[in-house]
PDB file of N, CA and C in Angstrom:
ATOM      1  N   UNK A   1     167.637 158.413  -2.247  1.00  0.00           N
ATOM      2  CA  UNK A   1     168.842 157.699  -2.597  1.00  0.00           C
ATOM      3  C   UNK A   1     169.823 158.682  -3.217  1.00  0.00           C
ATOM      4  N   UNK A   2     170.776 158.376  -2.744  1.00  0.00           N
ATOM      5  CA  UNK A   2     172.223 159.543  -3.614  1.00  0.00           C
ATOM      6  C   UNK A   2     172.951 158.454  -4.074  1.00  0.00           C
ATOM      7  N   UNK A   3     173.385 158.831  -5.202  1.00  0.00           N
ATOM      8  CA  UNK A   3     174.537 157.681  -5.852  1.00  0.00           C
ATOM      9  C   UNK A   3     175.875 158.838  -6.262  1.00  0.00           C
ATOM     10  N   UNK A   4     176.765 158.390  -5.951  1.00  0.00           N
ATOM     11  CA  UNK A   4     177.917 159.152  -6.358  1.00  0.00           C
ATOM     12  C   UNK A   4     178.854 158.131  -6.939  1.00  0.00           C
ATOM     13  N   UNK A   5     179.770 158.770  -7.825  1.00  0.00           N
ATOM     14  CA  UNK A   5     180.913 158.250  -8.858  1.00  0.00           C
ATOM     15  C   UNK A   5     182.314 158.472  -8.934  1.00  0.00           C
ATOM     16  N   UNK A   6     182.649 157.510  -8.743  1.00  0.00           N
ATOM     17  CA  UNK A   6     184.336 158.122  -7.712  1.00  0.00           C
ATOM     18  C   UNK A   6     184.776 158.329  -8.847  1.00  0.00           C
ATOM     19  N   UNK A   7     185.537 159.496  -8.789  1.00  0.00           N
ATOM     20  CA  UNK A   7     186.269 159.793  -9.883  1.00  0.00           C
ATOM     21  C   UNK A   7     187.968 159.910  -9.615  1.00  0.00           C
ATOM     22  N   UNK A   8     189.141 160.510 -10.128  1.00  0.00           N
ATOM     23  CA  UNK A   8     190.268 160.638  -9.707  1.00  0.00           C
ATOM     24  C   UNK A   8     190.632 161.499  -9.130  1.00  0.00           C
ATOM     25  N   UNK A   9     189.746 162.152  -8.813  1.00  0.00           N
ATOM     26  CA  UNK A   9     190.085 163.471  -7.659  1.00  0.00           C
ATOM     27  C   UNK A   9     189.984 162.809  -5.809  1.00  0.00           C
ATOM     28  N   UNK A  10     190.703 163.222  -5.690  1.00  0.00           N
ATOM     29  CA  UNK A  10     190.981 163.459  -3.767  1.00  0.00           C
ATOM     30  C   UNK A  10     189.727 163.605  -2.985  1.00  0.00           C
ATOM     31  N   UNK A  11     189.255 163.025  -2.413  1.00  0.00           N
ATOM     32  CA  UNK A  11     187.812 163.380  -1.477  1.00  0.00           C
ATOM     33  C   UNK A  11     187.809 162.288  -0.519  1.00  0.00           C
ATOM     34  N   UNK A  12     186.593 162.899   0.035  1.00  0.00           N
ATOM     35  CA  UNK A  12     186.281 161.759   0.986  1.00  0.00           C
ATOM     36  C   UNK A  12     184.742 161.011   1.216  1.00  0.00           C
ATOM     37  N   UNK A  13     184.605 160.284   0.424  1.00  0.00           N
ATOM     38  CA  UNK A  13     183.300 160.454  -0.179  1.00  0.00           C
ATOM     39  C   UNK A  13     182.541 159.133   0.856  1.00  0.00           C
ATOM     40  N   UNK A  14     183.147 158.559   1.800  1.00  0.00           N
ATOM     41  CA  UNK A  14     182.589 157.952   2.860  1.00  0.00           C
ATOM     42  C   UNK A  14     182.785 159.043   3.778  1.00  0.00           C
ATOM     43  N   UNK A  15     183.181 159.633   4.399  1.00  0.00           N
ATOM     44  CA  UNK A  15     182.940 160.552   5.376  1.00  0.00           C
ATOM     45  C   UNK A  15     181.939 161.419   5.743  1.00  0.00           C
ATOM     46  N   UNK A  16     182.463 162.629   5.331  1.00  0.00           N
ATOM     47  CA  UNK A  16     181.472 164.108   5.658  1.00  0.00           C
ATOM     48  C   UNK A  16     180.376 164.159   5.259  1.00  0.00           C
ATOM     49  N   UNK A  17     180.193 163.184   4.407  1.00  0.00           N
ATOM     50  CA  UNK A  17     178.591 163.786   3.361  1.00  0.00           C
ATOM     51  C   UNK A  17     178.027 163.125   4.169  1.00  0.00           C
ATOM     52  N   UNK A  18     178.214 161.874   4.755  1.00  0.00           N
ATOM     53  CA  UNK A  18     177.056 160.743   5.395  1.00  0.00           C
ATOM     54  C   UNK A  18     176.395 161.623   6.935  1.00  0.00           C
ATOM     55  N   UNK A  19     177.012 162.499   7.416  1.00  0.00           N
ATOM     56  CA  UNK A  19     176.125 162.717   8.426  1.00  0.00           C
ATOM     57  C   UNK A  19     175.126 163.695   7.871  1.00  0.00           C
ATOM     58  N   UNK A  20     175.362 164.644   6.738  1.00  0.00           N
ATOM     59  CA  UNK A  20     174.543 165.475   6.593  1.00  0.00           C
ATOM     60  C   UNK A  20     173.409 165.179   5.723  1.00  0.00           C
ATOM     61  N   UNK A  21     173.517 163.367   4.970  1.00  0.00           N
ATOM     62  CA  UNK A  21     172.337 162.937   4.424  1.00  0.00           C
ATOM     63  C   UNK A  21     171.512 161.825   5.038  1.00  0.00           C
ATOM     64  N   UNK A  22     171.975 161.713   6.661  1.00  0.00           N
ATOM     65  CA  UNK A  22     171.036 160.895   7.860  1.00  0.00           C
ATOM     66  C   UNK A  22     170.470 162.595   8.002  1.00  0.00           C
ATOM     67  N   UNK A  23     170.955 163.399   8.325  1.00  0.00           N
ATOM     68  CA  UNK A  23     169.877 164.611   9.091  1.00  0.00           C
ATOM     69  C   UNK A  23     168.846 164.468   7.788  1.00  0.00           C
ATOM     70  N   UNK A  24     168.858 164.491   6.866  1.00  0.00           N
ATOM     71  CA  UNK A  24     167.783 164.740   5.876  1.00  0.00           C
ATOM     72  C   UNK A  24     167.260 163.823   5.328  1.00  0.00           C
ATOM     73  N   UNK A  25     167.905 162.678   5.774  1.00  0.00           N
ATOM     74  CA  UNK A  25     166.596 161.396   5.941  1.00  0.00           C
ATOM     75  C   UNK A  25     166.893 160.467   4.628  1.00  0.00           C
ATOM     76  N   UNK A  26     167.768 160.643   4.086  1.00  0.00           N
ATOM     77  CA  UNK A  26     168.633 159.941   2.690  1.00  0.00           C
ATOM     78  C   UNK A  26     168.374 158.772   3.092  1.00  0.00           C
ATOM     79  N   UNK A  27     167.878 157.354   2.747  1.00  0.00           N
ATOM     80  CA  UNK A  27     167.535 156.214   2.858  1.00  0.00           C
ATOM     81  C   UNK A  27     168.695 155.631   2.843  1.00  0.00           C
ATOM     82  N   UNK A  28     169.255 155.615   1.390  1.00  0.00           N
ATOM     83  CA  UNK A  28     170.301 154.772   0.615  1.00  0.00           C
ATOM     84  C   UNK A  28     171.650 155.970   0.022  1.00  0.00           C
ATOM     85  N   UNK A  29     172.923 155.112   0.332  1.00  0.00           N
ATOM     86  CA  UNK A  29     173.777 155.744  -0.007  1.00  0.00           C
ATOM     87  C   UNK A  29     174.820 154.693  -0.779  1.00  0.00           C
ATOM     88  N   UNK A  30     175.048 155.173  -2.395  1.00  0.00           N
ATOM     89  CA  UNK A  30     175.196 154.493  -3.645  1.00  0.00           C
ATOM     90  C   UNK A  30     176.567 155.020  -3.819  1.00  0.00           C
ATOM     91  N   UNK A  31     177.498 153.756  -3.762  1.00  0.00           N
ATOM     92  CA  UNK A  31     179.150 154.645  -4.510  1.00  0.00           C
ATOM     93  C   UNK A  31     179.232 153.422  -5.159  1.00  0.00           C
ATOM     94  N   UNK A  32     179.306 154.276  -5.871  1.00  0.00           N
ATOM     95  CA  UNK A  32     179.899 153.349  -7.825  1.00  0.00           C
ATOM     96  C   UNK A  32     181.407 154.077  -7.979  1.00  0.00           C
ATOM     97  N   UNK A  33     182.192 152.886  -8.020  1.00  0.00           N
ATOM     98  CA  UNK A  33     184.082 153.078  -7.860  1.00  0.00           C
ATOM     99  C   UNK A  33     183.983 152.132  -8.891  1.00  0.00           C
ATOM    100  N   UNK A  34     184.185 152.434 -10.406  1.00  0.00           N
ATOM    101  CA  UNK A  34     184.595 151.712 -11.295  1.00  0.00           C
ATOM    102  C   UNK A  34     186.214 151.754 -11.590  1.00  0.00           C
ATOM    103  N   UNK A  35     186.951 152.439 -11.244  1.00  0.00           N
ATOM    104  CA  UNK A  35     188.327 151.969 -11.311  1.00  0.00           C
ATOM    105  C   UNK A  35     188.991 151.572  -9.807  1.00  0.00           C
ATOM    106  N   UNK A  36     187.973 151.041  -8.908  1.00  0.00           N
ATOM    107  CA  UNK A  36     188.524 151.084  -7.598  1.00  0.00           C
ATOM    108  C   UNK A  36     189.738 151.437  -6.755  1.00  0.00           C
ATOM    109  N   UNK A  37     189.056 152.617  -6.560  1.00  0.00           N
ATOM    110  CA  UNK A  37     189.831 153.805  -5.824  1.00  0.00           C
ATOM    111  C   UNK A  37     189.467 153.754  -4.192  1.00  0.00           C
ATOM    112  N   UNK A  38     188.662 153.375  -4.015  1.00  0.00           N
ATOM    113  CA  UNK A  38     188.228 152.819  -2.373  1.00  0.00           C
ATOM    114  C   UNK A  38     188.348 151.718  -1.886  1.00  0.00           C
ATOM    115  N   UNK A  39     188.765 150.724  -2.635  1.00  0.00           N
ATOM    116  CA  UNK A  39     189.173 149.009  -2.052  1.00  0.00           C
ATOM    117  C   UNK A  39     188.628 148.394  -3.927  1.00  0.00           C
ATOM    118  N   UNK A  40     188.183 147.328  -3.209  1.00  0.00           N
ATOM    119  CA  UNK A  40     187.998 146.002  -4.079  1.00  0.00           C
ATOM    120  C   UNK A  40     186.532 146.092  -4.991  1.00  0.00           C
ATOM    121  N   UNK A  41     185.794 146.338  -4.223  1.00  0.00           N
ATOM    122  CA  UNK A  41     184.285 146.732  -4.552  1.00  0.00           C
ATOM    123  C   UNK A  41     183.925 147.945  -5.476  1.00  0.00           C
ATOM    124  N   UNK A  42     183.065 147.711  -6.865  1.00  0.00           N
ATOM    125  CA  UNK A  42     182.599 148.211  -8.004  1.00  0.00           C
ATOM    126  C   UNK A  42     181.491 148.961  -6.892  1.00  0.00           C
ATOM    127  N   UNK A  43     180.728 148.009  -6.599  1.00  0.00           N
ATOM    128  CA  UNK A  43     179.300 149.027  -5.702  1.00  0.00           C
ATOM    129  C   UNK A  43     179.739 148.905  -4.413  1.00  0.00           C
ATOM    130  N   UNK A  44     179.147 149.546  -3.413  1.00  0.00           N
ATOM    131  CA  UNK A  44     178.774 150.049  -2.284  1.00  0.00           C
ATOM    132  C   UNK A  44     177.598 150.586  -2.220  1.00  0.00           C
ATOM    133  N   UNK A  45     176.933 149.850  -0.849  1.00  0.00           N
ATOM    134  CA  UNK A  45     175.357 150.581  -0.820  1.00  0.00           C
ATOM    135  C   UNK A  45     175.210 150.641   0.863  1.00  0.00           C
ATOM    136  N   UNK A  46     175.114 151.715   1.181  1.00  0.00           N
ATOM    137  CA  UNK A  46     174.951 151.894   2.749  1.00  0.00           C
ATOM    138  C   UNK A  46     173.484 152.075   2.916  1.00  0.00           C
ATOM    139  N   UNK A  47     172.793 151.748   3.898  1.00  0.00           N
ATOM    140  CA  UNK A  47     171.064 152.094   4.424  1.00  0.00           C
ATOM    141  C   UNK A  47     171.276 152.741   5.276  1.00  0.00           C
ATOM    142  N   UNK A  48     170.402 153.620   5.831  1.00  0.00           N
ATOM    143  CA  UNK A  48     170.392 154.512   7.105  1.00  0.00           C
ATOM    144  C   UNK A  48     169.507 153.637   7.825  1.00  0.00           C
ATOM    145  N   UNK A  49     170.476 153.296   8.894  1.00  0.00           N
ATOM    146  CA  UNK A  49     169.169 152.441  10.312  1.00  0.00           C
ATOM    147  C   UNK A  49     170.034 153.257  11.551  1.00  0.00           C
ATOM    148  N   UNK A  50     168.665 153.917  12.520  1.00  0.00           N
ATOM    149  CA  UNK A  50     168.679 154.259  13.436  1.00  0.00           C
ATOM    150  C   UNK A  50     170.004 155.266  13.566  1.00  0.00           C
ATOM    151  N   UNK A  51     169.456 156.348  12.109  1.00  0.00           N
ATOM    152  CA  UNK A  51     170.340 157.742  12.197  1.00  0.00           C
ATOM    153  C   UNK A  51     171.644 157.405  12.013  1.00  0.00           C
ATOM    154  N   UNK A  52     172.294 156.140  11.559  1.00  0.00           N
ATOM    155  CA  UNK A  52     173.961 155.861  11.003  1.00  0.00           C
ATOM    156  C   UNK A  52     173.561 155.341  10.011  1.00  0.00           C
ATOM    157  N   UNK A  53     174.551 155.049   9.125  1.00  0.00           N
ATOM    158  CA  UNK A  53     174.729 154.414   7.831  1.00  0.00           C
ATOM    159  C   UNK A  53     175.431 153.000   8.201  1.00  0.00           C
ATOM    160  N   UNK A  54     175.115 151.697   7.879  1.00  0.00           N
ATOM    161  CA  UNK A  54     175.438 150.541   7.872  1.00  0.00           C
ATOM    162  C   UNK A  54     175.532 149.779   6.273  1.00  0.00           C
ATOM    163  N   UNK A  55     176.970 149.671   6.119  1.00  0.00           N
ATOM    164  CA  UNK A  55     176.804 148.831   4.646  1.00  0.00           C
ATOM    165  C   UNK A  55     176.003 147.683   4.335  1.00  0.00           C
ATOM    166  N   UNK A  56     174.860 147.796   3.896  1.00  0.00           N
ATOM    167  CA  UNK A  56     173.887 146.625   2.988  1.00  0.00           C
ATOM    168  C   UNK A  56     174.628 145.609   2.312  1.00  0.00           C
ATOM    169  N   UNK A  57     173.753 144.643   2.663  1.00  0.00           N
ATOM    170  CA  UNK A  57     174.621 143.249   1.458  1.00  0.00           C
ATOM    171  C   UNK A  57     173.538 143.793   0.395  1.00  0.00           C
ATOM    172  N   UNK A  58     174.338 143.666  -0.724  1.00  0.00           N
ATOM    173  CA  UNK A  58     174.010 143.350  -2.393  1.00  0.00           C
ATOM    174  C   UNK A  58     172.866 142.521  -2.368  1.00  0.00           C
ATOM    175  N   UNK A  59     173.195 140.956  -1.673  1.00  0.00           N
ATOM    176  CA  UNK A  59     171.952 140.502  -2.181  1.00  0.00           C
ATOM    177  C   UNK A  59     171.094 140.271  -1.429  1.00  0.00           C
ATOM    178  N   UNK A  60     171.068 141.298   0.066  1.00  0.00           N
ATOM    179  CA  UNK A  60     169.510 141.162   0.473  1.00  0.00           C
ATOM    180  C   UNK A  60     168.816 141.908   0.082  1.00  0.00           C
ATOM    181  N   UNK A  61     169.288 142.916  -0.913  1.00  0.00           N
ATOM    182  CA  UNK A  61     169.044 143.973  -1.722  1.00  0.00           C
ATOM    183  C   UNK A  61     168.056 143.948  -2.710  1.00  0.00           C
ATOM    184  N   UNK A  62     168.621 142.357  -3.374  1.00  0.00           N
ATOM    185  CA  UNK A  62     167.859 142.031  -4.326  1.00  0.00           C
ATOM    186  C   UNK A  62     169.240 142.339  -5.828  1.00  0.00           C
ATOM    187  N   UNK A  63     170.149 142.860  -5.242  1.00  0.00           N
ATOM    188  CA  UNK A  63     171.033 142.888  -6.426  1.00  0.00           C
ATOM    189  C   UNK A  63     172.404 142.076  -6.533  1.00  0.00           C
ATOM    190  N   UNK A  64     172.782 141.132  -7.505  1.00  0.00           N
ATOM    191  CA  UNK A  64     174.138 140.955  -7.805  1.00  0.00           C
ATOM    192  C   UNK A  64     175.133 141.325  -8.349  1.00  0.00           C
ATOM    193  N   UNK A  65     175.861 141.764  -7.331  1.00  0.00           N
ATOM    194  CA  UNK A  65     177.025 142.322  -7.502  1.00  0.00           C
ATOM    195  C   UNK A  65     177.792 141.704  -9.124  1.00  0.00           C
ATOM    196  N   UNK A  66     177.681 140.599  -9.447  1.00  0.00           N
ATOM    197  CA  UNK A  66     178.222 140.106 -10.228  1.00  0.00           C
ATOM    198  C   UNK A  66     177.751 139.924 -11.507  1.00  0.00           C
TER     199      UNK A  66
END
């Protein structure tokens, strides 16, 4: 699992990183945007199925968002 923390700097923190943590087999991919800088959403949790990343619901997760 990688969790990253958006901060106020410029990046692209859905992009580039996600192909190079399917080659290495990264399960779960964690963005915590507490001043939401990427949309609406505090969490984001992507799963790796079949070598892409697909955004997970929260609560088949077992977690509430709320």
């Amino acid at each position: 699992m990688v969790v990253e923390i958006v901060s106020n700097k410029v990046g692209n923190k859905l992009g580039s990183k996600l192909a190079g943590y399917a080659r290495i087999g990264v399960w779960y991919y964690v963005v915590f945007d507490l001043l939401q800088k990427l949309g609406e959403s505090l969490l984001q949790v992507y799963e790796l199925r079949a070598n892409s990343y697909q955004q997970a619901r929260l609560r088949n997760l077992g977690i509430d968002p709320n």
